[in-house]
C-alpha atoms as a PDB file:
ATOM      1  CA  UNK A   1      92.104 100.040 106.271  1.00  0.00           C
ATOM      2  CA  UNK A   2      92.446  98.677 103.121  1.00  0.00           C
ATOM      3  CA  UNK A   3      95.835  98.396 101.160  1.00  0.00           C
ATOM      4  CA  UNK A   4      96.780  98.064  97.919  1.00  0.00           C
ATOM      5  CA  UNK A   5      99.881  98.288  95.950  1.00  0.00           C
ATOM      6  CA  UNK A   6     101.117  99.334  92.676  1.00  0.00           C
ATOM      7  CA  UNK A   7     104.315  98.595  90.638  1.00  0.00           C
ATOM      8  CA  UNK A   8     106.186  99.853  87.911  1.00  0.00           C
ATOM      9  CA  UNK A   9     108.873  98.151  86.457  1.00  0.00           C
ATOM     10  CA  UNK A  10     111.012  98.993  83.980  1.00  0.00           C
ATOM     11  CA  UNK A  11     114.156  98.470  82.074  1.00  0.00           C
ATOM     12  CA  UNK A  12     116.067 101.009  84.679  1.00  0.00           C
ATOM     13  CA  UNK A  13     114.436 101.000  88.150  1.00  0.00           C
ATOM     14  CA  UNK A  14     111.792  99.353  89.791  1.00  0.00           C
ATOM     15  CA  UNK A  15     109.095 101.486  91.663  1.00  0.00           C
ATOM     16  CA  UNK A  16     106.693 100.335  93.985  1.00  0.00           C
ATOM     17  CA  UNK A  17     103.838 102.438  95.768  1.00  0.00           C
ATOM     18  CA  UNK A  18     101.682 101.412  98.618  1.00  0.00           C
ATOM     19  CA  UNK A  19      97.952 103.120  98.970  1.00  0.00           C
ATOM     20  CA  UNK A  20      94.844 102.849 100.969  1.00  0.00           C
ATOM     21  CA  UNK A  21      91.041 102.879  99.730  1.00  0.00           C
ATOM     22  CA  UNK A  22      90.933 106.601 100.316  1.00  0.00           C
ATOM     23  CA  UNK A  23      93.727 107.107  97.325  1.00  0.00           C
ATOM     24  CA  UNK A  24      96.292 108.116 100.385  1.00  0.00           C
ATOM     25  CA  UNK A  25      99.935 107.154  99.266  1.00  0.00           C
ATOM     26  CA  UNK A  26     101.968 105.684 102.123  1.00  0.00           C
ATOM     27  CA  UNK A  27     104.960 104.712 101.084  1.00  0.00           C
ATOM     28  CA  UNK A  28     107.714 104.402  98.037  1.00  0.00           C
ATOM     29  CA  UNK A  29     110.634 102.077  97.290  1.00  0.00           C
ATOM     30  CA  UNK A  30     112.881 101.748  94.548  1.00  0.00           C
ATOM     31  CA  UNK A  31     115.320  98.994  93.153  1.00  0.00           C
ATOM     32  CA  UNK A  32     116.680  97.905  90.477  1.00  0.00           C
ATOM     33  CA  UNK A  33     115.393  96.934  86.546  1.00  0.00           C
ATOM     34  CA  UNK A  34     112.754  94.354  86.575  1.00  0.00           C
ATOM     35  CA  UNK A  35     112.754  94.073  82.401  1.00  0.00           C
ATOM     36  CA  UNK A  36     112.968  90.100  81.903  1.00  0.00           C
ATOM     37  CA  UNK A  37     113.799  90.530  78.467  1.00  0.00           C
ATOM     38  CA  UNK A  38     116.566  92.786  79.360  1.00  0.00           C
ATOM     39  CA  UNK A  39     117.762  91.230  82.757  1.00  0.00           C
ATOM     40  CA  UNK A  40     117.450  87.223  83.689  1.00  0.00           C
ATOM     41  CA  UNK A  41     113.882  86.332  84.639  1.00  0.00           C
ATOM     42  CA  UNK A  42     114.803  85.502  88.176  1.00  0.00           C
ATOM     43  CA  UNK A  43     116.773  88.919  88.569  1.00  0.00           C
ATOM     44  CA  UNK A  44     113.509  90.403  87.808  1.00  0.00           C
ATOM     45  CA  UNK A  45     111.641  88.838  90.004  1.00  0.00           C
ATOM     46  CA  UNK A  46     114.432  89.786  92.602  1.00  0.00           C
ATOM     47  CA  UNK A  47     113.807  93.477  91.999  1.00  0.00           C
ATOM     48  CA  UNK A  48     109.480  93.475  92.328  1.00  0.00           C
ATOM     49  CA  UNK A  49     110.198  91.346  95.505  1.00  0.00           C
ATOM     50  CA  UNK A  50     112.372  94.108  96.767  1.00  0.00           C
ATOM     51  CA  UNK A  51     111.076  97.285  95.951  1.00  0.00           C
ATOM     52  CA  UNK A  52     107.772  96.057  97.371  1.00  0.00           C
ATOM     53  CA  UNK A  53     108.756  94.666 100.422  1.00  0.00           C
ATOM     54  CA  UNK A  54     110.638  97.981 101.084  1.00  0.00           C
ATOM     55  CA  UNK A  55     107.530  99.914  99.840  1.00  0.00           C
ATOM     56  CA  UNK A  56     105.731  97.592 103.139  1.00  0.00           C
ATOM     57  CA  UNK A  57     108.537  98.422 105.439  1.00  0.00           C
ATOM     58  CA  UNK A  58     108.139 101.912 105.057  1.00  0.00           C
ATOM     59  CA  UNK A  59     104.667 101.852 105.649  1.00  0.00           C
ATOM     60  CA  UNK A  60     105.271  99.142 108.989  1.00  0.00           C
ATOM     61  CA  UNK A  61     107.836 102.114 110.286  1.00  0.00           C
ATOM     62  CA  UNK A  62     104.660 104.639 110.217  1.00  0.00           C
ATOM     63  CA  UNK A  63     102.589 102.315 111.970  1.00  0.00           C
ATOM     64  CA  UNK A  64     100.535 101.715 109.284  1.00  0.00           C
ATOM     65  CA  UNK A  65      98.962  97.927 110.083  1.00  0.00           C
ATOM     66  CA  UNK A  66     102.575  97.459 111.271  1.00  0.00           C
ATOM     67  CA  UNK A  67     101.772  93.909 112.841  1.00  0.00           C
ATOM     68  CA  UNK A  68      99.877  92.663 109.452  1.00  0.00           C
ATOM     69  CA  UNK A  69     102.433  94.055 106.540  1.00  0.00           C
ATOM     70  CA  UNK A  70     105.391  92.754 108.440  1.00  0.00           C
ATOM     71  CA  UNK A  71     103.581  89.225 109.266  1.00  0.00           C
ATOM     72  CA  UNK A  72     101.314  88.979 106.189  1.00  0.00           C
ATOM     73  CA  UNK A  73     103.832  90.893 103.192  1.00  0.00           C
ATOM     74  CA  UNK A  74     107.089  91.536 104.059  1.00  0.00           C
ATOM     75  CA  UNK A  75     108.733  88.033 105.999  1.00  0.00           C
ATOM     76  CA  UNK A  76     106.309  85.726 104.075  1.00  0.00           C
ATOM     77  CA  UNK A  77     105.859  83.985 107.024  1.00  0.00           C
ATOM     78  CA  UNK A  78     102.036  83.606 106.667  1.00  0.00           C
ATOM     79  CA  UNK A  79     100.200  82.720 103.846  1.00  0.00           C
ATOM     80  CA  UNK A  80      97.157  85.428 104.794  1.00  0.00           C
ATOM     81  CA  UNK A  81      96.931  87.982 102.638  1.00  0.00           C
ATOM     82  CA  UNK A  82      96.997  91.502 104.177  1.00  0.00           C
ATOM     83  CA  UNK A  83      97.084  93.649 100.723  1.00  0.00           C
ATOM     84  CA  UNK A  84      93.657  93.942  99.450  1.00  0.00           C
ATOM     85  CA  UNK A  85      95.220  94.015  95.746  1.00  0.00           C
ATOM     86  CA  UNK A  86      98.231  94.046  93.791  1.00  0.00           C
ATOM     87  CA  UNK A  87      99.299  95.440  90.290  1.00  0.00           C
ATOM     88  CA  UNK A  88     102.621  95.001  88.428  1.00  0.00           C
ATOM     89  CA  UNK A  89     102.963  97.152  85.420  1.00  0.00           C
ATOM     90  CA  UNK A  90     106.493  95.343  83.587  1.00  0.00           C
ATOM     91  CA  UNK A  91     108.018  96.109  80.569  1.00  0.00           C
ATOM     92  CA  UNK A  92     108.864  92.812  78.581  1.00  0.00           C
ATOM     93  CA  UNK A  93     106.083  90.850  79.849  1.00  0.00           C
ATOM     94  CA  UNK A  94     103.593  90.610  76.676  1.00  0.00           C
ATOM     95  CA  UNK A  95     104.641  87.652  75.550  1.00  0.00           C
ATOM     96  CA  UNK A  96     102.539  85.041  77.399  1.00  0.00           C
ATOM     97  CA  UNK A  97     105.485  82.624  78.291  1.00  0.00           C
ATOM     98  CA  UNK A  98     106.867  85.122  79.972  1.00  0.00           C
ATOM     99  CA  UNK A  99     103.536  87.184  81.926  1.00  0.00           C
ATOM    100  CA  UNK A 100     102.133  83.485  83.192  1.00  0.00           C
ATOM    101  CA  UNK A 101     104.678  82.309  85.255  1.00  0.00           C
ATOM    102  CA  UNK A 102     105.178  85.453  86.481  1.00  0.00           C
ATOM    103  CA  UNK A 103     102.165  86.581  87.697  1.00  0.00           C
ATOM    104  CA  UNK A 104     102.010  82.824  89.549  1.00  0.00           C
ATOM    105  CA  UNK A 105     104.805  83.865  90.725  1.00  0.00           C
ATOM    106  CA  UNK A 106     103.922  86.728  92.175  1.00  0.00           C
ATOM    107  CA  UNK A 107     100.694  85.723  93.904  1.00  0.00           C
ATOM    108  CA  UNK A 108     103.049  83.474  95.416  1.00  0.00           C
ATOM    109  CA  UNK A 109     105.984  86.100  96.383  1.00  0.00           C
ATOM    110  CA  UNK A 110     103.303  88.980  97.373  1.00  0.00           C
ATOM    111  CA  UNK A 111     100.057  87.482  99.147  1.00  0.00           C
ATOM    112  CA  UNK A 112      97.107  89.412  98.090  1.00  0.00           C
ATOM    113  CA  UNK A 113      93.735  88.640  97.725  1.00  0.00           C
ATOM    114  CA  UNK A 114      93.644  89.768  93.809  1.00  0.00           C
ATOM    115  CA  UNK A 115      96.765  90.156  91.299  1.00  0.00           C
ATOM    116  CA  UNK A 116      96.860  92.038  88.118  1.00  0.00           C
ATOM    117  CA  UNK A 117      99.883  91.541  85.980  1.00  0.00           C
ATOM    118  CA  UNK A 118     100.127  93.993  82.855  1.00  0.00           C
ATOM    119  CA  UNK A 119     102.785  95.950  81.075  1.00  0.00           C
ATOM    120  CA  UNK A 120     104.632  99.288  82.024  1.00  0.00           C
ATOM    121  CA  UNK A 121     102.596 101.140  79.256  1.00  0.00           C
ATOM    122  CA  UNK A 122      99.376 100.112  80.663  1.00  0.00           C
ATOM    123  CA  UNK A 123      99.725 101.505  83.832  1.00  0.00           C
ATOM    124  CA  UNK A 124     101.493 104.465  82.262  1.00  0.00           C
ATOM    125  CA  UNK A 125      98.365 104.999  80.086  1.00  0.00           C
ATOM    126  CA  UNK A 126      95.831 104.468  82.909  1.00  0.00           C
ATOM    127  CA  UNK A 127      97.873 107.033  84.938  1.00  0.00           C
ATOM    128  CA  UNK A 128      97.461 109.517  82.175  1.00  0.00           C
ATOM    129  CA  UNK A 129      93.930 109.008  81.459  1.00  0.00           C
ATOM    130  CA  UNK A 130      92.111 106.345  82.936  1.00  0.00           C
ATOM    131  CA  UNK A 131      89.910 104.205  81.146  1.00  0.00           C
ATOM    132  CA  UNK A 132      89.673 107.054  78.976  1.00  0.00           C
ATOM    133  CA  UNK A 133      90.407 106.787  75.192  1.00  0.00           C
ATOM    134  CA  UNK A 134      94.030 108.172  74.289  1.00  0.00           C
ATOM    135  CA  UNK A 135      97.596 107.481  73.537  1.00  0.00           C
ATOM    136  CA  UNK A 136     101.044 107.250  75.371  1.00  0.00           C
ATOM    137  CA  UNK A 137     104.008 107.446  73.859  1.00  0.00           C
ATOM    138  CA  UNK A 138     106.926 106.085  76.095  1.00  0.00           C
ATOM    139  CA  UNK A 139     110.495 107.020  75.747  1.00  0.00           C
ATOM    140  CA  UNK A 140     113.034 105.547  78.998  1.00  0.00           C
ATOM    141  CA  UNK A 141     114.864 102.604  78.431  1.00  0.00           C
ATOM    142  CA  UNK A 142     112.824 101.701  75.390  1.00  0.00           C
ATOM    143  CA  UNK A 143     110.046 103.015  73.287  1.00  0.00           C
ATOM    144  CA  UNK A 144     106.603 102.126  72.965  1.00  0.00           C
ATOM    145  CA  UNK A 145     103.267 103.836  71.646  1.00  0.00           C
ATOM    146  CA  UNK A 146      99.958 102.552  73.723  1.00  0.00           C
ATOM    147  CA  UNK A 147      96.419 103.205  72.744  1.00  0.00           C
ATOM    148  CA  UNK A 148      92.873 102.949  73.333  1.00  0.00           C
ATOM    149  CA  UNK A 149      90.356 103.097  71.539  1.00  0.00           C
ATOM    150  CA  UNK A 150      86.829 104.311  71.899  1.00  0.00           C
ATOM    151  CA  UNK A 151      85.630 100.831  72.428  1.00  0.00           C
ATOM    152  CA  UNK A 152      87.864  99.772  75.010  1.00  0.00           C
ATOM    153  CA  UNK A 153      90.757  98.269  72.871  1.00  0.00           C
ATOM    154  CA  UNK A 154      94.250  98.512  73.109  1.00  0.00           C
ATOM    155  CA  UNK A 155      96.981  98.289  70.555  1.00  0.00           C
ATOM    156  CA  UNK A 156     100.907  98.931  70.209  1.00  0.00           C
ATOM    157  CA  UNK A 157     103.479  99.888  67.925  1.00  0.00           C
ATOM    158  CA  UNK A 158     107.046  99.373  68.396  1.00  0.00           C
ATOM    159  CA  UNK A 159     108.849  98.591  71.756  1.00  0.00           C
ATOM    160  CA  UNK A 160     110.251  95.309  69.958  1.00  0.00           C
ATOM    161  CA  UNK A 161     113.199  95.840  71.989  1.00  0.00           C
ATOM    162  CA  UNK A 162     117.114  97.527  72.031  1.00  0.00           C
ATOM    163  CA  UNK A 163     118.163  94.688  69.856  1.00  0.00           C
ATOM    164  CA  UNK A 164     115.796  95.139  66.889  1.00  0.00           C
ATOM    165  CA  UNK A 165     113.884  98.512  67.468  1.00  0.00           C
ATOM    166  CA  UNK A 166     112.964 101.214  70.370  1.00  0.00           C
ATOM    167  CA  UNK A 167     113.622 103.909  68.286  1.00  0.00           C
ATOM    168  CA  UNK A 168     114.086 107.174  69.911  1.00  0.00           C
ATOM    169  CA  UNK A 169     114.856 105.669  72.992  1.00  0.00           C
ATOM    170  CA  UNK A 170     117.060 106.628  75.978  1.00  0.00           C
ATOM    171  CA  UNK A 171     118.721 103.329  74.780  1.00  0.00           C
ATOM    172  CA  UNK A 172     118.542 103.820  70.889  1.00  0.00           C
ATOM    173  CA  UNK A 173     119.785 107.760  71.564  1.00  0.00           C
ATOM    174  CA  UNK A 174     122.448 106.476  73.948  1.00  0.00           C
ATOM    175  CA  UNK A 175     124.021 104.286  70.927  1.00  0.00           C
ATOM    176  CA  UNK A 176     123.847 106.755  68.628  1.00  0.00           C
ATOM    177  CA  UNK A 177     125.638 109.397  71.003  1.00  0.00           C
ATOM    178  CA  UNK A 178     128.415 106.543  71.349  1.00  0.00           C
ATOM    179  CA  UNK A 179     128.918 106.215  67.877  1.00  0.00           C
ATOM    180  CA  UNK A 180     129.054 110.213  67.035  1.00  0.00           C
ATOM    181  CA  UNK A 181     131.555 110.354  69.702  1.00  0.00           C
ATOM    182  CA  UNK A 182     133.127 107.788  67.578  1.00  0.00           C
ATOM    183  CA  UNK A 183     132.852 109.582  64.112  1.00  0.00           C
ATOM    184  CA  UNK A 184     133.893 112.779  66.064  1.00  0.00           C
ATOM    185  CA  UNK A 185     137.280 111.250  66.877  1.00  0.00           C
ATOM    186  CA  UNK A 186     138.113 109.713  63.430  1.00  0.00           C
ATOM    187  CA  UNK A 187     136.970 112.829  61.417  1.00  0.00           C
ATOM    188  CA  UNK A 188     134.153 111.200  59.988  1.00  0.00           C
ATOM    189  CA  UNK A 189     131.880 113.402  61.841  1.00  0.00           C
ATOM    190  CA  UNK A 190     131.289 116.987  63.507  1.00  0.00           C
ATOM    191  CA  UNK A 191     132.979 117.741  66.545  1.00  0.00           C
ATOM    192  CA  UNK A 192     131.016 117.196  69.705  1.00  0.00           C
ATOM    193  CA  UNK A 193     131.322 117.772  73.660  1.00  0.00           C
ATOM    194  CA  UNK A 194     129.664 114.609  73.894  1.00  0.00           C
ATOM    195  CA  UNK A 195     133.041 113.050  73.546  1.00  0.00           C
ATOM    196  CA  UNK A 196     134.688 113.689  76.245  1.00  0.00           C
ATOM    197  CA  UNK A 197     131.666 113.407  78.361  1.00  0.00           C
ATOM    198  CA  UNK A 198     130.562 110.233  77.694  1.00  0.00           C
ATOM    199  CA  UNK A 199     134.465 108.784  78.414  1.00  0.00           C
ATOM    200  CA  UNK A 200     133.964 110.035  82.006  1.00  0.00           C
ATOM    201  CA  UNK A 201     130.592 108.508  82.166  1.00  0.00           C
ATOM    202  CA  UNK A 202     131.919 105.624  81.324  1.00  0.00           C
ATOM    203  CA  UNK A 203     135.459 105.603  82.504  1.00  0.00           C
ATOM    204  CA  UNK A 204     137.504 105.678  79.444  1.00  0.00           C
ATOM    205  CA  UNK A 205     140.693 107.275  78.964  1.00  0.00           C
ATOM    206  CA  UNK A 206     139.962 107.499  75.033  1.00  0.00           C
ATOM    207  CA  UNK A 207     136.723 106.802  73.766  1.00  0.00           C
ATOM    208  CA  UNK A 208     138.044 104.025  71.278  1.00  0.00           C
ATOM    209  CA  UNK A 209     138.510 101.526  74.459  1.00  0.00           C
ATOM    210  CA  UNK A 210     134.632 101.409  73.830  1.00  0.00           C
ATOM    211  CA  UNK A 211     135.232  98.747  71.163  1.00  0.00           C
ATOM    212  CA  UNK A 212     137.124  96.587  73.846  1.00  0.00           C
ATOM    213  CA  UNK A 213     134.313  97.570  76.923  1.00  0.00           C
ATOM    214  CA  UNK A 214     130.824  96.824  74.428  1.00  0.00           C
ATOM    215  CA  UNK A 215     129.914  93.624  75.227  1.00  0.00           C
ATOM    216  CA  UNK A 216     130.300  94.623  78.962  1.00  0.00           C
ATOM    217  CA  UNK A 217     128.103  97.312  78.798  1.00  0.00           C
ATOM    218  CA  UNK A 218     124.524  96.595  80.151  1.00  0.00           C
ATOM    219  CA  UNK A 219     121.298  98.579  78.270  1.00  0.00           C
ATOM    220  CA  UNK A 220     120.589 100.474  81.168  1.00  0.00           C
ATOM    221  CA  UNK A 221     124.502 102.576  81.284  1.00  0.00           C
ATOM    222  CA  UNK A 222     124.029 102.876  77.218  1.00  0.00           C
ATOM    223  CA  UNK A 223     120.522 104.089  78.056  1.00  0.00           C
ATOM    224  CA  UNK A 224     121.641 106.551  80.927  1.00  0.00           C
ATOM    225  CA  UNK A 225     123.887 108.288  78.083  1.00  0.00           C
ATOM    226  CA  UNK A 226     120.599 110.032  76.953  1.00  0.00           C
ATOM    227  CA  UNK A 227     120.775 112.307  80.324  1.00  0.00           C
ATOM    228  CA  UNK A 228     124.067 113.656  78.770  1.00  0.00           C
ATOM    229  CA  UNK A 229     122.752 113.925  74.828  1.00  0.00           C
ATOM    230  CA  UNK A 230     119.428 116.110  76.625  1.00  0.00           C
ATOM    231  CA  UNK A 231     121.982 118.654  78.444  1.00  0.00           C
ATOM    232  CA  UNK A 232     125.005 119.231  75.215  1.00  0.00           C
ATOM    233  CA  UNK A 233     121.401 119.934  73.480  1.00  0.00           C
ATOM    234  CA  UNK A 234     120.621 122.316  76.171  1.00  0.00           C
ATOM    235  CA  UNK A 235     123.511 124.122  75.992  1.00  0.00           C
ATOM    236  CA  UNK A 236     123.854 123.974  71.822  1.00  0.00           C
ATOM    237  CA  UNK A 237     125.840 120.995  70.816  1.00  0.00           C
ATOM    238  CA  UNK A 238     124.469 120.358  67.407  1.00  0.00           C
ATOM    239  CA  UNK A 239     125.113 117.009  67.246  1.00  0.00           C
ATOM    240  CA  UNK A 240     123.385 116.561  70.184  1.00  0.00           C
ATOM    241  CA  UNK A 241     120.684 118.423  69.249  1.00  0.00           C
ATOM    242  CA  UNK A 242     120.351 116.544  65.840  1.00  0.00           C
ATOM    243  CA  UNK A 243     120.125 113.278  68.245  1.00  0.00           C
ATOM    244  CA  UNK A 244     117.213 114.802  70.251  1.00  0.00           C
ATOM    245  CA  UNK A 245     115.613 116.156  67.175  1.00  0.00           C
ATOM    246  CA  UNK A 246     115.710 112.525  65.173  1.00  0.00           C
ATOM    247  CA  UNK A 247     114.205 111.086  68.758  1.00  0.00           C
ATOM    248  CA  UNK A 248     111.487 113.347  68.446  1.00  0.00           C
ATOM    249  CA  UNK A 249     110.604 112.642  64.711  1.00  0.00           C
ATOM    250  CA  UNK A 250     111.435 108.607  65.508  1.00  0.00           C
ATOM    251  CA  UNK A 251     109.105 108.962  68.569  1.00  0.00           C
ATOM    252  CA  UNK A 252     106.327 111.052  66.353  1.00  0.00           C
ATOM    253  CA  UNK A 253     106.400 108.307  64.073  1.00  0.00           C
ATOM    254  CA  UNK A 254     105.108 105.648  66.392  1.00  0.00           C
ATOM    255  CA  UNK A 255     102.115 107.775  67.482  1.00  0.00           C
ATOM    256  CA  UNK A 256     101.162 108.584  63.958  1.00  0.00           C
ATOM    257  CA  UNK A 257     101.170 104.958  62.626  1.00  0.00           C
ATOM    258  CA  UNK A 258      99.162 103.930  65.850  1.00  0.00           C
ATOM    259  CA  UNK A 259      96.745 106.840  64.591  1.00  0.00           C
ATOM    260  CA  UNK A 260      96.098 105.197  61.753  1.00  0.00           C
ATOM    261  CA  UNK A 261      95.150 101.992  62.922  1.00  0.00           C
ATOM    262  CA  UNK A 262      92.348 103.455  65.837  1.00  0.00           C
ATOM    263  CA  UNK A 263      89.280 104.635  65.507  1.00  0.00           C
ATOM    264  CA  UNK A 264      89.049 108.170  63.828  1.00  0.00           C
ATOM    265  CA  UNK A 265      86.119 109.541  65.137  1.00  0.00           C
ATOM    266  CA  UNK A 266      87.816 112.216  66.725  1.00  0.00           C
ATOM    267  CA  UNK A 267      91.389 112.674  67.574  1.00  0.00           C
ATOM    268  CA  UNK A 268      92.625 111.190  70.603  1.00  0.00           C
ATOM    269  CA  UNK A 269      95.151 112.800  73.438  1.00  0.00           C
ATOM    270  CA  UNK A 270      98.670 111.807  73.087  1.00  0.00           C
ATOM    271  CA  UNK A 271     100.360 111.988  76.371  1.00  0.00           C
ATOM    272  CA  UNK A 272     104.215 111.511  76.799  1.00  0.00           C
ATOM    273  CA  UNK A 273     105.785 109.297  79.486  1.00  0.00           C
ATOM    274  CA  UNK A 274     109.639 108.432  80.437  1.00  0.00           C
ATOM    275  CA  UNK A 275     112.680 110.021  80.988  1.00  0.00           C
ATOM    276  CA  UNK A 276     113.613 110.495  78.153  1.00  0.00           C
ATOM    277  CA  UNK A 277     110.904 112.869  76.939  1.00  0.00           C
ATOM    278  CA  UNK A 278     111.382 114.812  80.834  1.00  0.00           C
ATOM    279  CA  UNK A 279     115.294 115.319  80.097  1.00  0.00           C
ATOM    280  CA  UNK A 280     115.276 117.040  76.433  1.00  0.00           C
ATOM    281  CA  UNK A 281     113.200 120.091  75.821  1.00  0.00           C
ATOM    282  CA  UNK A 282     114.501 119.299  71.927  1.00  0.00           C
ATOM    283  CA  UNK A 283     112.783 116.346  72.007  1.00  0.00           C
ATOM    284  CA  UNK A 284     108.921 116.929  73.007  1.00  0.00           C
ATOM    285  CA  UNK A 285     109.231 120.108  70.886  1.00  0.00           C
ATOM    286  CA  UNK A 286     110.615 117.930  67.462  1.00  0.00           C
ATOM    287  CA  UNK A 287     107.715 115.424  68.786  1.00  0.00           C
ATOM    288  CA  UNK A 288     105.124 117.858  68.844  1.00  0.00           C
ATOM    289  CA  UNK A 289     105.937 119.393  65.599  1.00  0.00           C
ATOM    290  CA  UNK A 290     106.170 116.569  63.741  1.00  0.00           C
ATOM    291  CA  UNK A 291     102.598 115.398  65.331  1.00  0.00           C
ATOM    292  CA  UNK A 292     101.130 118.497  64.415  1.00  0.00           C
ATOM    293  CA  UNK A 293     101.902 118.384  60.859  1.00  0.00           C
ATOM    294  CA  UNK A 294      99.931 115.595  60.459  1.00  0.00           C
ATOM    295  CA  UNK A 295      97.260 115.937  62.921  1.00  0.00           C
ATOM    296  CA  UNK A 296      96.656 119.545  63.348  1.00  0.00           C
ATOM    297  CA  UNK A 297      94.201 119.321  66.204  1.00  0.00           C
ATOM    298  CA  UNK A 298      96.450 116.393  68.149  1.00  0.00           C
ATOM    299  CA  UNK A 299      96.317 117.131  72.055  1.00  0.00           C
ATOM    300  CA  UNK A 300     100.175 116.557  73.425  1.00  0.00           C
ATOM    301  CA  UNK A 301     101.201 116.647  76.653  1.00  0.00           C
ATOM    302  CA  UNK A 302     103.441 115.608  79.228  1.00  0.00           C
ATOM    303  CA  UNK A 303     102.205 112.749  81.640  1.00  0.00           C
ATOM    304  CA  UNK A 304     101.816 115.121  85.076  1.00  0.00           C
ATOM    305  CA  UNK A 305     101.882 111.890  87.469  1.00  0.00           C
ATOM    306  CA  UNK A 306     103.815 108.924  87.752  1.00  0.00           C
ATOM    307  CA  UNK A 307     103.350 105.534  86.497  1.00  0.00           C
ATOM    308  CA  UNK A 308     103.087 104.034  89.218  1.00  0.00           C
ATOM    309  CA  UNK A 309     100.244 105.364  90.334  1.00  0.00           C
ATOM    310  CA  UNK A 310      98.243 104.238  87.453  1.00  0.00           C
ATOM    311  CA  UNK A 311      99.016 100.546  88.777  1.00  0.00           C
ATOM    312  CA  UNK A 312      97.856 101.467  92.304  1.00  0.00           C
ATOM    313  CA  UNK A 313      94.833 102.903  90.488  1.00  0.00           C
ATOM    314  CA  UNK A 314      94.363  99.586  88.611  1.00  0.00           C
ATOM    315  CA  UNK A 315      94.922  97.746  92.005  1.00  0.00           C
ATOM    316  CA  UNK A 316      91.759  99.592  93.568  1.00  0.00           C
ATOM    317  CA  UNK A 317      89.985  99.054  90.581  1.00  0.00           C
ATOM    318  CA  UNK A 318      90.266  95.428  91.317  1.00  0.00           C
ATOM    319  CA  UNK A 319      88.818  95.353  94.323  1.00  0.00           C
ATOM    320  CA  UNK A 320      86.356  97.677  93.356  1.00  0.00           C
END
């Protein structure tokens, strides 16, 4: 039996999936963010390690090549390789200073006889179509539109990061919430339930202690604030749905400027990935609207599988 695994890691969680030749998935793990723009490099690294030596355990439990994933994968203890591939999809890790010593890294960390290391929106976009031509549009922790062409070549816009850009981000919507909540308090701004919500979420007695708790607060709680903005929309908090709604449009925005830079021979699929875009009905439907008022005959959709699986894809397709 051959094995292969596939990772997808992200500014929140880190998931990693185990498969055999015959596209059977065997096991899942999770942990935590694996970002290295967003966490320390050798947190990171901490995270992949962990989510797929759990993703190995699992299978070993199953008595699935129990003997060779513990030996060969999971204790390190031998340097033979017992996964036929590996793929990492990470967010963060375009820049090359970052995606080199990482991926020698992780032939070290995870012995396998090939090693792909890409970014989260690859895999994302491989999971949604293949090597077919199309878009994805991710909104989670960050943002990020990811296309290919009809020629085979990919390009980006946005996902510069929480300190500069992902617009229309769990992150960027998360902020936004914080400060309405703010604006809401000193009359500057409509009332909102997202108040008093977001001072349990984050443990406040008042939600002015958030100027003393800010530089404590790590992307992935400001991000996880978007869970809250998706339900007051749900249930007709106008500010919240005015959040949702400028996510949308912000989010709309990246796919139509990455229009305009591919190949126009037809109009490609835009597919929608992240939690973000899952949570707030609002949201894909100011998306879509916005799309369709400039490209009439855009396909949108929701991405129907995970990630993940587009990096254990791309890991067969290696040894293929």
């Amino acid at each position: 039996m051959l094995l292969f695994l596939g990772i997808d890691g992200g500014g929140t969680r880190t998931l990693a999936c185990l498969g055999d030749e015959r596209g059977r998935i065997l096991a899942k793990a999770v942990a935590g963010p694996s970002n290295p723009t967003k966490v320390k490099v050798g947190a990171a690294k901490k995270e992949l390690l962990r989510a797929a030596r759990a993703a190995l355990r699992k299978a070993s439990a199953v008595a699935v090549r129990k003997e060779a994933l513990l030996e060969g994968a999971v204790g390190n203890r031998s340097n033979k390789p017992c996964l036929e591939a590996v793929c990492a999809g990470v967010s963060g890790v375009d820049p090359p200073a970052l995606s080199r010593p990482l991926l020698a890294w992780l032939r070290k960390a995870i012995p396998a006889r090939r090693h792909l290391l890409t970014t989260d929106a690859a895999i994302a976009l491989h999971a949604a179509l293949g090597t077919a031509a199309g878009m994805i549009v991710i909104a989670g922790t960050g943002s990020i539109a990811y296309a290919r062409d009809h020629r085979g070549e990919t390009l980006r816009v946005g996902g510069w990061g929480a300190s500069f850009d992902d617009l229309g981000s769990g992150h960027d919507v998360g902020r936004k919430a914080i400060r309405a909540a703010l604006c809401d308090f000193d009359g500057s701004g409509e009332r909102t339930v997202l108040t008093p919500r977001i001072c349990r979420a984050l443990k406040l007695s008042k939600i002015t202690q958030i100027t003393q708790k800010q530089t404590n607060l790590e992307i992935k709680q400001v991000a996880a604030l978007s869970t809250l903005v998706s339900e007051a929309a749900r249930q007709g908090d106008r500010v919240a749905r005015r959040l949702c709604a400028q996510a949308g449009a912000d989010l709309a925005d990246l796919a139509l400027a990455l229009s305009r830079l591919l190949s126009r021979r037809k109009t490609l699929p835009i597919v929608c990935s992240g939690s973000f875009f899952r949570s707030s009905p609002t949201l894909r439907r100011s998306f879509a609207r916005r799309v369709h008022q400039r490209l009439p005959s855009a396909r949108v959709r929701l991405l129907r599988r995970e990630p993940v699986e587009g990096a254990l894809a791309m890991a067969r397709n290696l040894a293929a």
